[in-house]
Protein backbone atom coordinates (compact mmCIF):
# COMPACT_ATOMS: atom_id res chain seq x y z
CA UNK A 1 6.35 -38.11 -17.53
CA UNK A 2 3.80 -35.52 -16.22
CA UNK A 3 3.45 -32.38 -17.53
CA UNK A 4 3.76 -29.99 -15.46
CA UNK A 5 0.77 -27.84 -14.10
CA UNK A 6 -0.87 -25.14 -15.98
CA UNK A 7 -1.37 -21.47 -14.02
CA UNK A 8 -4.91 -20.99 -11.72
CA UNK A 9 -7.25 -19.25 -13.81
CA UNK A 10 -9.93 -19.62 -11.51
CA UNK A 11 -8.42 -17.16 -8.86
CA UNK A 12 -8.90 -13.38 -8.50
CA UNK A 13 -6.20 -11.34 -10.69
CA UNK A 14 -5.31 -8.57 -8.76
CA UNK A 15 -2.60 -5.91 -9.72
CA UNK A 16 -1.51 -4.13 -6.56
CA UNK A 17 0.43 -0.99 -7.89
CA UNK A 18 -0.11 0.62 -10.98
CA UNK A 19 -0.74 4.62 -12.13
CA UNK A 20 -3.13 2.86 -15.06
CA UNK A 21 -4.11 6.01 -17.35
CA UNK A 22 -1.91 8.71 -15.46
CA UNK A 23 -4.34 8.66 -12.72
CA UNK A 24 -1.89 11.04 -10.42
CA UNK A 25 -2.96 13.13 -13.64
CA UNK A 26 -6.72 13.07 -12.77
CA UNK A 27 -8.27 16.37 -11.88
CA UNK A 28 -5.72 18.88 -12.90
CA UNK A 29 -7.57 21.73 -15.07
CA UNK A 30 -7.12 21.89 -18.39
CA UNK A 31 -4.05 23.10 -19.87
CA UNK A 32 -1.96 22.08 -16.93
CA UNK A 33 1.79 22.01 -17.50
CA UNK A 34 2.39 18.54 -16.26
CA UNK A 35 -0.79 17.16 -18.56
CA UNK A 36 0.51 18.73 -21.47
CA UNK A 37 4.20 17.47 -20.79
CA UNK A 38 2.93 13.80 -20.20
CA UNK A 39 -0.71 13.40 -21.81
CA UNK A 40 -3.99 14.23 -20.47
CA UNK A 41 -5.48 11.47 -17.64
CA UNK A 42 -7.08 9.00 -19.27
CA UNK A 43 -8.00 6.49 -15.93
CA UNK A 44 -11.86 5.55 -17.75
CA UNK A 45 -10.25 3.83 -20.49
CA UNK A 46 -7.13 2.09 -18.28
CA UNK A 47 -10.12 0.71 -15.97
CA UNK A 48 -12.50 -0.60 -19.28
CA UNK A 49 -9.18 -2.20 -20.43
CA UNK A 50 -8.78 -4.05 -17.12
CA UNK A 51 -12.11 -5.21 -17.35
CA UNK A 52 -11.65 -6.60 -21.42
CA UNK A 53 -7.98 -8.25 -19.81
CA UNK A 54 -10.68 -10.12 -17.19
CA UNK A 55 -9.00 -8.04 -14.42
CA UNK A 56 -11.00 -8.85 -10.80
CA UNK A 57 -9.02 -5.63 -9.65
CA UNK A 58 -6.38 -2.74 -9.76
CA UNK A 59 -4.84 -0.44 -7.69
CA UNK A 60 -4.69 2.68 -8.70
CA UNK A 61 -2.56 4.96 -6.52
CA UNK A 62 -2.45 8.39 -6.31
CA UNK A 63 1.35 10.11 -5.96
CA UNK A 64 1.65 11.98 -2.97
CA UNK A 65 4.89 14.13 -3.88
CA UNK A 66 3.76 14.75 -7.22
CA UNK A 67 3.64 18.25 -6.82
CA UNK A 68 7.51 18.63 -5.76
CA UNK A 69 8.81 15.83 -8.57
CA UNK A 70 10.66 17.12 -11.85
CA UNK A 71 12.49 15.16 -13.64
CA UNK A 72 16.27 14.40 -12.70
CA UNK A 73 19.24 12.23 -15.03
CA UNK A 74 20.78 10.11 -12.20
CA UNK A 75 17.38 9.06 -10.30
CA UNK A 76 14.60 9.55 -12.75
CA UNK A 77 12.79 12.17 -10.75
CA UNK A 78 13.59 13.88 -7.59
CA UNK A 79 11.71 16.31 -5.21
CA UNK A 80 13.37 19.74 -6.27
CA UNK A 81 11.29 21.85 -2.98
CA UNK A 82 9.52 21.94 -0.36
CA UNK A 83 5.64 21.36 0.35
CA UNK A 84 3.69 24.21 1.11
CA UNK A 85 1.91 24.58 3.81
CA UNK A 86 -1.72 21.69 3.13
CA UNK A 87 -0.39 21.19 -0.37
CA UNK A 88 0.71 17.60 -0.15
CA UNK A 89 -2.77 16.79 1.76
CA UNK A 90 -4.64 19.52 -1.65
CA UNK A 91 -2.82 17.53 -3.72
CA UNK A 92 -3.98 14.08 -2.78
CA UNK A 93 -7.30 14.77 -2.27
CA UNK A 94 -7.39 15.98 -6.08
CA UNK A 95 -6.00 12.88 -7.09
CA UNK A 96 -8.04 10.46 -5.30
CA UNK A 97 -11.28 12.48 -6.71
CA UNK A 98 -10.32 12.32 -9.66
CA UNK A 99 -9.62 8.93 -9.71
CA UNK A 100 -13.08 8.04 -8.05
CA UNK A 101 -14.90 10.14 -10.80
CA UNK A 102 -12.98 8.26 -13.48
CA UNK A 103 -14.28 5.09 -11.78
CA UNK A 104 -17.34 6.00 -11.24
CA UNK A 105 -17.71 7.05 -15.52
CA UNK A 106 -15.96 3.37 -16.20
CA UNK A 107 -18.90 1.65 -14.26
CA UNK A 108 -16.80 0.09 -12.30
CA UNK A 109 -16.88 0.29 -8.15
CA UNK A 110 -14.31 1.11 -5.59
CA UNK A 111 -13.16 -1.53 -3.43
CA UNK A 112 -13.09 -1.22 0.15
CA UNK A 113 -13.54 -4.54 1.51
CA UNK A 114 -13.00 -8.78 0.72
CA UNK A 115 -16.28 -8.27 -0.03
CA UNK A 116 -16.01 -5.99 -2.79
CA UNK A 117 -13.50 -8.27 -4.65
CA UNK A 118 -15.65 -11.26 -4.33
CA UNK A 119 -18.03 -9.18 -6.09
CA UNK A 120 -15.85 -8.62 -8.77
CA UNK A 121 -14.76 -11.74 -9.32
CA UNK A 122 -18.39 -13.76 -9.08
CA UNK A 123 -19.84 -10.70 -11.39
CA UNK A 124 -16.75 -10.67 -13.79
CA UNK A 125 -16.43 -7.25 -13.26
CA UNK A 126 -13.17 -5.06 -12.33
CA UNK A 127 -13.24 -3.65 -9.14
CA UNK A 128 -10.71 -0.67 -8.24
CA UNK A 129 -8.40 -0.84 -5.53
CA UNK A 130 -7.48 2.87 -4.02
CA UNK A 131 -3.36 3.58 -3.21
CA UNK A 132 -1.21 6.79 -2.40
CA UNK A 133 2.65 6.17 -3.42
CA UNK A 134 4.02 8.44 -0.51
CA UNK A 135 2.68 9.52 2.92
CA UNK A 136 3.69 13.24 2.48
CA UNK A 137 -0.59 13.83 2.50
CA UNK A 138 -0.34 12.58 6.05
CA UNK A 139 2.02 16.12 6.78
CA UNK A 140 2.97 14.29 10.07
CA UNK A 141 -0.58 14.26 11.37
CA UNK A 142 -1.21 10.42 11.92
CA UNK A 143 -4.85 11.33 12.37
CA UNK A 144 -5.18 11.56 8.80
CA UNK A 145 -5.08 7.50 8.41
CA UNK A 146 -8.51 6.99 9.62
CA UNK A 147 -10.14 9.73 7.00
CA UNK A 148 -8.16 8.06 4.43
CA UNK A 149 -9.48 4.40 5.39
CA UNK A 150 -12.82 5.59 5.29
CA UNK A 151 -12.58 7.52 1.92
CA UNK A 152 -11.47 4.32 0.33
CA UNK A 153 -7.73 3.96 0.75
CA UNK A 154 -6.83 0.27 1.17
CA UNK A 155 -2.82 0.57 0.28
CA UNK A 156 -0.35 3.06 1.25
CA UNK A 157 3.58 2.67 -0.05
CA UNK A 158 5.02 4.53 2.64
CA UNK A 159 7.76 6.77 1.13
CA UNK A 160 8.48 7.55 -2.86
CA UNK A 161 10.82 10.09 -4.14
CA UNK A 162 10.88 12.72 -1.42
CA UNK A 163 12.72 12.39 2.19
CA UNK A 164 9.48 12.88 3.97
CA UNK A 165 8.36 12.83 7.90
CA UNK A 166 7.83 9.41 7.33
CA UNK A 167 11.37 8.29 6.74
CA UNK A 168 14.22 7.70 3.77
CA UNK A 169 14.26 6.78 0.53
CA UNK A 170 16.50 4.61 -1.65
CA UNK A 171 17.65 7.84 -3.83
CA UNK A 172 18.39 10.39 -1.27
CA UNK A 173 21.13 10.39 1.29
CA UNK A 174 19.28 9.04 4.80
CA UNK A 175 18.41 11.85 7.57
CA UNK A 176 16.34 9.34 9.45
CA UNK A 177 18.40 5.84 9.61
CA UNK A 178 15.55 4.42 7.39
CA UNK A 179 11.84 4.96 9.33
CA UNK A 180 11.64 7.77 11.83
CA UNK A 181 9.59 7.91 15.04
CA UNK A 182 6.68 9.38 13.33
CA UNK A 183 7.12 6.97 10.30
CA UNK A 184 6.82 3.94 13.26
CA UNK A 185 3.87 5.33 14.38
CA UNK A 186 2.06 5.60 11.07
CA UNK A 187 3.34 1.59 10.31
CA UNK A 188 1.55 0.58 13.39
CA UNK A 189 -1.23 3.17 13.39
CA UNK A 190 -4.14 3.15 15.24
CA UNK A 191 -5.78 -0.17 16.76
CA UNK A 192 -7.09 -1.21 13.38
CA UNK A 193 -7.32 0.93 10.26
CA UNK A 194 -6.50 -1.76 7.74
CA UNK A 195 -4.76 0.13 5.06
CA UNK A 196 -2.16 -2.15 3.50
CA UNK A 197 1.47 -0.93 2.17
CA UNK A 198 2.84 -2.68 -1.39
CA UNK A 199 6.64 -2.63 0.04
CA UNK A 200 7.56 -0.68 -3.44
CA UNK A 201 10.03 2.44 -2.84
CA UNK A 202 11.06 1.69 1.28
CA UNK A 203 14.55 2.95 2.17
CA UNK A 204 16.61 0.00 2.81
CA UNK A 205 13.76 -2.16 2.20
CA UNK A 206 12.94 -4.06 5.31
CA UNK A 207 10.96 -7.05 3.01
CA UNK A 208 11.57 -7.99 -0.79
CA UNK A 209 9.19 -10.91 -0.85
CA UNK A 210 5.78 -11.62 1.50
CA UNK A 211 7.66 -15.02 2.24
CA UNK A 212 9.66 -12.89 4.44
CA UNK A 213 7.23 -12.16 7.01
CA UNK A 214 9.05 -13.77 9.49
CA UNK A 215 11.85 -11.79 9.85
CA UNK A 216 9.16 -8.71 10.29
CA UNK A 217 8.86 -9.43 14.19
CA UNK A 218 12.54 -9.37 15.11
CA UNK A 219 13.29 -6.36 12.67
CA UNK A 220 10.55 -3.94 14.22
CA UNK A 221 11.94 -4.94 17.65
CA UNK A 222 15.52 -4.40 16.60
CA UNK A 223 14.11 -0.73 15.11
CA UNK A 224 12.90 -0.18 18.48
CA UNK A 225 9.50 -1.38 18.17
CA UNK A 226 8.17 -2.04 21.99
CA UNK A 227 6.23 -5.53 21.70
CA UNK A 228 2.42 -4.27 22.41
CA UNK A 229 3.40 -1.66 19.26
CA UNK A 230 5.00 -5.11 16.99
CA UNK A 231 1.50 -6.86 18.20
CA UNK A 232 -0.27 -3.80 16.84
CA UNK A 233 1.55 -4.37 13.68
CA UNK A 234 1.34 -8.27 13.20
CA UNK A 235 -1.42 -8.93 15.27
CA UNK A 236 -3.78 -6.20 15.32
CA UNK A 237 -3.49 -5.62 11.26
CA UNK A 238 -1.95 -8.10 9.27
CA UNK A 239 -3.80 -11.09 10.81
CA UNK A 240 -6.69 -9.07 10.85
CA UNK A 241 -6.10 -8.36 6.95
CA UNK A 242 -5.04 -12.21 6.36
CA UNK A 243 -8.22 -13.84 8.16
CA UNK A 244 -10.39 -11.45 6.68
CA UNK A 245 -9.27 -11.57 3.26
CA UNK A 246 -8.52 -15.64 2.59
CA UNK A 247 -11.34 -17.40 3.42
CA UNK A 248 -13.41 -15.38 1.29
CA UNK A 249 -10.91 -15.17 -1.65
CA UNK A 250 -8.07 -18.31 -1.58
CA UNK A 251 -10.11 -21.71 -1.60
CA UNK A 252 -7.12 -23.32 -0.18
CA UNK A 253 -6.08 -21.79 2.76
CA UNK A 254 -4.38 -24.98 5.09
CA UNK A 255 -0.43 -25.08 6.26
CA UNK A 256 1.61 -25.76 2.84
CA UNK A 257 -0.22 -23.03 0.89
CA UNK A 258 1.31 -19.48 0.54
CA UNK A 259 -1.35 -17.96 2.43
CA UNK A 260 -2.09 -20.44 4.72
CA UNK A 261 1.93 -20.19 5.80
CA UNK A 262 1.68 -16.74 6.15
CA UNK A 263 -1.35 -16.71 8.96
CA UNK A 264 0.80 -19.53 10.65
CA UNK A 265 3.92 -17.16 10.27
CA UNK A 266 2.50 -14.39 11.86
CA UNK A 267 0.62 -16.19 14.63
CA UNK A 268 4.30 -18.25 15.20
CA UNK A 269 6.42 -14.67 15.19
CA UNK A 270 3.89 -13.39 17.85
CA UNK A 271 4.58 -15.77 20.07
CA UNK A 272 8.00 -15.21 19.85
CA UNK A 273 8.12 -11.73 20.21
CA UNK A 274 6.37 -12.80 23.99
CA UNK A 275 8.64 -15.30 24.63
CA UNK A 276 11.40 -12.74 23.93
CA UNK A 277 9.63 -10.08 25.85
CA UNK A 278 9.65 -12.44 29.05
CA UNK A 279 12.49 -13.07 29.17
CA UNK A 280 13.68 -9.58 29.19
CA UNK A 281 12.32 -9.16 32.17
CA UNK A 282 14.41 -12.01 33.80
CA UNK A 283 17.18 -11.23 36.37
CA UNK A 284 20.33 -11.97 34.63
């Protein structure tokens, strides 16, 4: 009887959501209430430990309401006011630049690309993957997306603790029905900005596994989604993402693979969403 087969150790190792060392932590002066309630940041040593575990990468995300969380018994923590006005955006920008410092002291390089990962994984080094938990930074201005892409931000979770212009979450009672207009806008953004969102924290979560990318099409349609805006999401990003991202990284990309499924997925679910959207236009 054959044994059955051993994991891949010769593919990348990738965590996609962690807050390694505190990082939300990183930048706040010295003798900050919150570091001397939970520890001072320590994101150089999380990253050198990533590299001795043989990590090709980590996200590190930032927490956008961070500033409005305290802690609460029933959900853990809970945003207890308000944002003032360019706090949330203050607030994220000390995060990620004190995250990129950290990285920087650990030696270690910021992912932005496929690119940067192969790097990491040919050199055996630990690249660092960029993430905000929360769009509050955004403060309903979707022209913040592009800045963000180009200062390094590769994954967004689109809501965490606070009820934001972005939509619900899972421990507040709703006041949007789940995603509101805005929060549609920001999942299809602009033409192609290529930031990524780990599905962690959604109200009502529309996904619980990737495998479940073919329900995406007909859910954004039933949420109101016109079809050029669900092409924007499947087509002009996560293809974009997939066929960038697997030939350089997954040597086995062809139907039957995880990946390989999900390019034919999305491809398959755009065509239906035209099929569907001609024959809307029929006469009954």
């Amino acid at each position: 009887m054959s044994e059955e087969p051993g994991p891949r150790v010769d593919l990348p190792r990738v965590d996609l959501h962690s807050h390694a060392g505190r990082c939300f932590l990183a930048g706040l002066p010295a003798g900050h209430p919150a570091a001397a309630a939970l520890g001072a940041a320590s994101v150089t040593d999380a990253v050198r430990a990533a590299r001795a575990a043989g990590m090709t990468a980590l996200c590190l995300s930032a927490v956008a309401d961070f500033a409005v969380l305290r802690p609460d018994p029933a959900t853990g923590l809970r945003a207890v006011r308000d944002f003032r006005p360019g706090e949330a955006y203050a607030d994220y920008q000390r995060q990620l630049t004190g995250i990129r410092a950290a990285v920087a002291a650990a030696g270690a390089e910021v992912a932005t690309s496929p690119a940067g990962l192969d790097r990491a994984a040919r050199d055996g080094r630990t690249a660092v993957l960029l993430g905000c938990e929360g769009g509050d930074f955004l403060e309903g201005d979707l022209r913040r997306l592009e800045p963000a892409r180009a200062a390094g931000l590769s994954v967004l979770t689109l809501v965490h603790y606070r009820v934001s212009e972005i939509g619900d979450v899972q421990t507040e009672a709703p006041v949007h029905d789940g995603l509101s207009r805005f929060g549609r806008d920001v999942v299809a953004g602009p033409d192609h900005v290529a930031i990524g969102t780990d599905l962690d924290g959604n109200y009502r979560p529309v996904l619980t596994r990737y495998d479940q990318l073919d329900d995406l099409a007909s859910l954004l349609r039933d949420r109101g989604l016109a079809p050029d805006r669900v092409h924007q999401v499947l087509g002009g990003n996560a293809l974009r993402l997939l066929d960038g991202i697997l030939p350089a990284s997954v040597p086995d990309r062809s139907p039957g693979g995880l990946m390989g499924d999900a390019v034919g997925v999305a491809r398959g679910e755009l065509q239906h969403v035209d099929d569907d959207d001609g024959r809307d236009g029929q006469a009954e």
